[in-house]
N, C-alpha and C. Protein backbone atom coordinates (compact mmCIF):
# COMPACT_ATOMS: atom_id res chain seq x y z
N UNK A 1 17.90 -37.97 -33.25
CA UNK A 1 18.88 -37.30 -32.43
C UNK A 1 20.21 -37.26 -33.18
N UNK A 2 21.26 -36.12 -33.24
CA UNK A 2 21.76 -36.00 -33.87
C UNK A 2 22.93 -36.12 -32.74
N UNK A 3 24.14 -36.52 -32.93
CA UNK A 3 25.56 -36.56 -32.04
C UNK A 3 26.84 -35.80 -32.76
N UNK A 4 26.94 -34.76 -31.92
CA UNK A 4 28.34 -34.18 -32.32
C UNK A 4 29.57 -34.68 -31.39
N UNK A 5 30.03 -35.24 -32.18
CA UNK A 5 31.68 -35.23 -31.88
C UNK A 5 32.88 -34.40 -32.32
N UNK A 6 33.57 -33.83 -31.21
CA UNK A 6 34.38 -33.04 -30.97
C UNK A 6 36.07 -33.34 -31.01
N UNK A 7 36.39 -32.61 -31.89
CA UNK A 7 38.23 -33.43 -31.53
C UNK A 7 39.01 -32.18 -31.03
N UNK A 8 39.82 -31.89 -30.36
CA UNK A 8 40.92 -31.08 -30.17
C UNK A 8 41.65 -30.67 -31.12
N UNK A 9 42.18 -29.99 -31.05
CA UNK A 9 43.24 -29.55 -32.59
C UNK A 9 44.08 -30.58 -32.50
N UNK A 10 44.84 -30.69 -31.17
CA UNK A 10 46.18 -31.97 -31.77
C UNK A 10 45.18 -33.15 -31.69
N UNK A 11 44.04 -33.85 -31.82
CA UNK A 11 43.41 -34.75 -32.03
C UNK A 11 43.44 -34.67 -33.37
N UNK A 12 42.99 -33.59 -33.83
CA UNK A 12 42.53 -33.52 -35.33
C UNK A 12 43.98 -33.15 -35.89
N UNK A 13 45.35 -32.72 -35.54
CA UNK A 13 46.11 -33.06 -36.25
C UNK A 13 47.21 -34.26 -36.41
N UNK A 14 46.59 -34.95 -35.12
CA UNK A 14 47.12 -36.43 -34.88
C UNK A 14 46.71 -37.01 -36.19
N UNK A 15 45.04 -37.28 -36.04
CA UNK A 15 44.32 -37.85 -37.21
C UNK A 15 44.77 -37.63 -38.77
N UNK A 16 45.03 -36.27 -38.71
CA UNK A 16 45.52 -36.10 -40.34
C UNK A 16 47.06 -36.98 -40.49
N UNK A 17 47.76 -36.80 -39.36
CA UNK A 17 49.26 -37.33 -40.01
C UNK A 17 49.01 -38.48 -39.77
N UNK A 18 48.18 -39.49 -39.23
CA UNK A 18 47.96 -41.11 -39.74
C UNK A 18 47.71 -41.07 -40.77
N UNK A 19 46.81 -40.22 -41.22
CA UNK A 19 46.03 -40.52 -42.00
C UNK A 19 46.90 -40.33 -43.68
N UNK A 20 47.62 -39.30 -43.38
CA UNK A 20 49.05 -38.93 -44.59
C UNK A 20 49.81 -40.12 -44.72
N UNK A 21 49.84 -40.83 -43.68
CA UNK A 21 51.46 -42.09 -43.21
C UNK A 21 50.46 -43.17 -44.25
N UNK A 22 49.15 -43.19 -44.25
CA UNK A 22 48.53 -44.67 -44.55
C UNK A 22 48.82 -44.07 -46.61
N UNK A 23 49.13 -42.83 -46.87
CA UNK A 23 48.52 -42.51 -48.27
C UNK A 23 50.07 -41.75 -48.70
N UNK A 24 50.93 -41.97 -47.58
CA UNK A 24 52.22 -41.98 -48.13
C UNK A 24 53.01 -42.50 -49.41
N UNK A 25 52.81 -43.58 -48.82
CA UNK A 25 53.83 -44.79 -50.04
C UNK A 25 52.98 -44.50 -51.49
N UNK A 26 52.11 -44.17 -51.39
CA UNK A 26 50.73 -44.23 -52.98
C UNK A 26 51.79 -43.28 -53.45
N UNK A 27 51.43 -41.88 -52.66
CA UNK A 27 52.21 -40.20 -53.22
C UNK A 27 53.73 -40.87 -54.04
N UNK A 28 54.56 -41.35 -53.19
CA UNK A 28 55.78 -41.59 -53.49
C UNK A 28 56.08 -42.68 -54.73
N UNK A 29 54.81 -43.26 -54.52
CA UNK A 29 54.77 -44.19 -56.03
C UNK A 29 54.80 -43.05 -57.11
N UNK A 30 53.98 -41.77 -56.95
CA UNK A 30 53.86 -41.34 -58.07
C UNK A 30 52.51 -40.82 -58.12
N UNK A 31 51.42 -41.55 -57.11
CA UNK A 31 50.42 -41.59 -57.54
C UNK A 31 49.68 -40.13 -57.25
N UNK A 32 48.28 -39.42 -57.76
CA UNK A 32 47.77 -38.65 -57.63
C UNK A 32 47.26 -38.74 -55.84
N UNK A 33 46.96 -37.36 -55.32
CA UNK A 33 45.88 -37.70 -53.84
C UNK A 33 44.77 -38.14 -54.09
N UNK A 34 44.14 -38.01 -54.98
CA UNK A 34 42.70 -39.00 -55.44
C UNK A 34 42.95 -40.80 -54.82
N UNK A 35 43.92 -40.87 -56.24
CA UNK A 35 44.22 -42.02 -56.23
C UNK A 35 44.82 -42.69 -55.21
N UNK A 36 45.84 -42.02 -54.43
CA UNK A 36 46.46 -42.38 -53.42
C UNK A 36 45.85 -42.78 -51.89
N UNK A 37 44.47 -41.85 -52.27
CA UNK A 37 43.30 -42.47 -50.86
C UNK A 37 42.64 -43.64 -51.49
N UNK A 38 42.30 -43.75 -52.66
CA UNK A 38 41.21 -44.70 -53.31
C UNK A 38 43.00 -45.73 -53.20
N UNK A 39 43.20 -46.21 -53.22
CA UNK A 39 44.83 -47.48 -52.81
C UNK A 39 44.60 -47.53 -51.82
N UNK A 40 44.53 -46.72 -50.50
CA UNK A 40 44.89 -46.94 -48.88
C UNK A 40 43.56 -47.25 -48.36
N UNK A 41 42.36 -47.47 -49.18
CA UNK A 41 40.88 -47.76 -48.89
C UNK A 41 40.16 -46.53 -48.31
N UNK A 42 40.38 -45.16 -48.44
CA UNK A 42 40.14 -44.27 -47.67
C UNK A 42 38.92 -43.41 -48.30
N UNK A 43 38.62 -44.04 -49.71
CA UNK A 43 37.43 -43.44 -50.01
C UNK A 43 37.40 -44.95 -51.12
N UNK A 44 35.92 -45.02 -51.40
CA UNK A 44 35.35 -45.70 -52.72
C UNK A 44 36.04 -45.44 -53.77
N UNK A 45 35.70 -46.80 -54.16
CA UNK A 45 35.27 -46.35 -55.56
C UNK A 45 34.37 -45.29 -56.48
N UNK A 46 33.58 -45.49 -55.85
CA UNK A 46 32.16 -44.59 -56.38
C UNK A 46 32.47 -43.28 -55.61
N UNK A 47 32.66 -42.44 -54.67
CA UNK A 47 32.77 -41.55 -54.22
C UNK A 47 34.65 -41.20 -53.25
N UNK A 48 35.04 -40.90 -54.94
CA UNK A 48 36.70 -40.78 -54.60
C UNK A 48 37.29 -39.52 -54.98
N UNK A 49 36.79 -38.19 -54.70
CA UNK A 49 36.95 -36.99 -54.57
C UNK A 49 37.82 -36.35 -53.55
N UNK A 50 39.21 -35.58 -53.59
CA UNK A 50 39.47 -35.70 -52.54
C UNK A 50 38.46 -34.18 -51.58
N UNK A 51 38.05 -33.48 -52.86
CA UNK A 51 37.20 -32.23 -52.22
C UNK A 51 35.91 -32.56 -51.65
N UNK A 52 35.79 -33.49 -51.34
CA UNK A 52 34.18 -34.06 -50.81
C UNK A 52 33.92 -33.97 -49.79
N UNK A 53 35.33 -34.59 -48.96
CA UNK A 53 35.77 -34.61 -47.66
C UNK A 53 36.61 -33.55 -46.68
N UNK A 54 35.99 -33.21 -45.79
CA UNK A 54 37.34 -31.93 -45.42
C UNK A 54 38.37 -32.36 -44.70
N UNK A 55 38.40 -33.98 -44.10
CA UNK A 55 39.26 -34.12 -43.30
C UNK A 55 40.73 -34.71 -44.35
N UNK A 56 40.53 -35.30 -45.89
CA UNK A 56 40.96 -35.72 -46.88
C UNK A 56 41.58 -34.18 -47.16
N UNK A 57 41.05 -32.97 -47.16
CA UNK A 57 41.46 -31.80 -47.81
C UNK A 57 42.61 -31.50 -46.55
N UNK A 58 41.96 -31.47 -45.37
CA UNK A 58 43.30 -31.05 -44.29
C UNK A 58 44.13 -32.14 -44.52
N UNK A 59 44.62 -33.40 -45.07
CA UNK A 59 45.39 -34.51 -45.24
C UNK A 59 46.20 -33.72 -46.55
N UNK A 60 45.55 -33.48 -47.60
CA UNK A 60 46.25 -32.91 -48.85
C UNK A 60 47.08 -31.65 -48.36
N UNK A 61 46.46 -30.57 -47.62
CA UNK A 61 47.32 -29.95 -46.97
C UNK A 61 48.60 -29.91 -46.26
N UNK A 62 48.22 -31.06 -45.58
CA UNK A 62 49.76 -31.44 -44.61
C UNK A 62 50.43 -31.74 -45.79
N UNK A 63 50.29 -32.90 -46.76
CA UNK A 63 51.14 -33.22 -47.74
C UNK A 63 51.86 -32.24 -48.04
N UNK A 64 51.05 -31.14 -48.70
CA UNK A 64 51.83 -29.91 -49.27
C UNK A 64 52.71 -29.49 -48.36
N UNK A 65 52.63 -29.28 -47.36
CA UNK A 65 53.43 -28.91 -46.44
C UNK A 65 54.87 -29.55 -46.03
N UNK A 66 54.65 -31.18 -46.31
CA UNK A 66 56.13 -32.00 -45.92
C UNK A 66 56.03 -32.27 -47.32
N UNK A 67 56.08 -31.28 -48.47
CA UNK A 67 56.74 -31.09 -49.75
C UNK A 67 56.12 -31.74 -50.95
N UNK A 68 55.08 -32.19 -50.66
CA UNK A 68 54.55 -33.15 -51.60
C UNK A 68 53.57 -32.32 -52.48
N UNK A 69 53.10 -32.83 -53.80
CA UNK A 69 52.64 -32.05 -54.59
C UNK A 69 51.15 -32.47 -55.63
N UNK A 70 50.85 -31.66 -56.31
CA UNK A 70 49.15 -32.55 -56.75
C UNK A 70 50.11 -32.69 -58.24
């Protein structure tokens, strides 16, 4: 049996701006968005892509958006 879960848009854009706040301080170090999720524990080691994930890609997005850059 398979379970879909459903988020709302402001659910799902709640989720992204935690999710920016936890991979903040990395960016501002300097660091790449790769790197800056693989620091905040948000992906492996072994699987640290940020294109793998789409909810990581809508996160890189917002970044771009409050000015931040790859």
């Amino acid at each position: 049996m398979i379970t879909v879960i459903s988020q709302s848009t402001s659910e799902r854009l709640e989720e992204t701006r935690q999710l920016f706040l936890q991979i903040k301080p990395f960016l501002d170090e300097g660091l790449s968005f790769n790197k800056a999720f693989l620091k905040a524990g948000l992906f492996s080691s072994e699987n640290y892509s940020v294109s793998n994930q789409k909810w990581s890609r809508d996160v890189v997005e917002y970044a771009k958006k409050q000015g931040y850059r790859v």
